[in-house]
Protein backbone atom coordinates (compact mmCIF):
# COMPACT_ATOMS: atom_id res chain seq x y z
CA UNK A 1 0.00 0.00 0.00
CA UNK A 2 2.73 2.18 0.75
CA UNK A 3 4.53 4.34 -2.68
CA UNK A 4 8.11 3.44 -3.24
CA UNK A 5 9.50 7.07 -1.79
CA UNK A 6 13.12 6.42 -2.80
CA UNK A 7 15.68 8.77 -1.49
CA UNK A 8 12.66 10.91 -0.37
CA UNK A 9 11.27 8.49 2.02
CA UNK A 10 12.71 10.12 5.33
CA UNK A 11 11.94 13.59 4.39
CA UNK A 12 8.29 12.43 2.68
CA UNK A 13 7.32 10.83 6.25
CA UNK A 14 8.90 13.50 8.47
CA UNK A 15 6.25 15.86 6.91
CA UNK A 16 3.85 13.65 7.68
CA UNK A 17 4.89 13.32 11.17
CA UNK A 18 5.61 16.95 11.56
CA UNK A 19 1.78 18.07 9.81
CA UNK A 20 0.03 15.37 12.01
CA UNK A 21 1.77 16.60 15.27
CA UNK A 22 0.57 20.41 14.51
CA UNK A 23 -2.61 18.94 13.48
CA UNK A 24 -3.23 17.39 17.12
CA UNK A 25 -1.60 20.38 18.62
CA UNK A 26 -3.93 22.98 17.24
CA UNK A 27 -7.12 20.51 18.02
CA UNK A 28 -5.45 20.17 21.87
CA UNK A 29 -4.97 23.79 21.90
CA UNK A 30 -8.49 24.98 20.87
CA UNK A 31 -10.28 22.11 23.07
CA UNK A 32 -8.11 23.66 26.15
CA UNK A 33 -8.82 27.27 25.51
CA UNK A 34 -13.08 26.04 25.06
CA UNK A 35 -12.35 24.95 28.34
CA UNK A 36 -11.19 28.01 29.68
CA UNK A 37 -13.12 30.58 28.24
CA UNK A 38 -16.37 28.16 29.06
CA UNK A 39 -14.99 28.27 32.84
CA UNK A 40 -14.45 32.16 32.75
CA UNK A 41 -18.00 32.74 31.17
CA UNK A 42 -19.72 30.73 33.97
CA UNK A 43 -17.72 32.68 36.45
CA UNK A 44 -18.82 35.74 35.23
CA UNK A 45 -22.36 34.53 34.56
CA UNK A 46 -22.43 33.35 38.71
CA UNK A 47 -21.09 37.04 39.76
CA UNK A 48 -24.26 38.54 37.35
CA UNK A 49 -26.05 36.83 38.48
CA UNK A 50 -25.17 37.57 42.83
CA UNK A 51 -25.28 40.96 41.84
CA UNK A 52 -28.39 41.14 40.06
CA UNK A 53 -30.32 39.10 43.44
């Protein structure tokens, strides 16, 4: 299943390594900063909503 890469084979798969590892790091990124912006906005929502009793 695999192309015969030749010479190119190391620098063919390091791409791939390096574009998948970016790939995962932007998804892990984004997921973390959901997180913490959806922690934030229920921390503000709670203090609203204190205030507004």
């Amino acid at each position: 299943m695999m192309p015969d890469l030749g010479k190119y084979a190391v620098s063919v798969l390091s791409s791939y390594g390096a574009t998948l590892a970016l790939l995962v790091a932007i998804v892990g990124l984004s997921w973390w900063q959901g997180r913490r912006m959806k922690r934030s906005l229920a921390e503000v929502e709670a203090r609203q909503g204190k205030n507004d009793g």
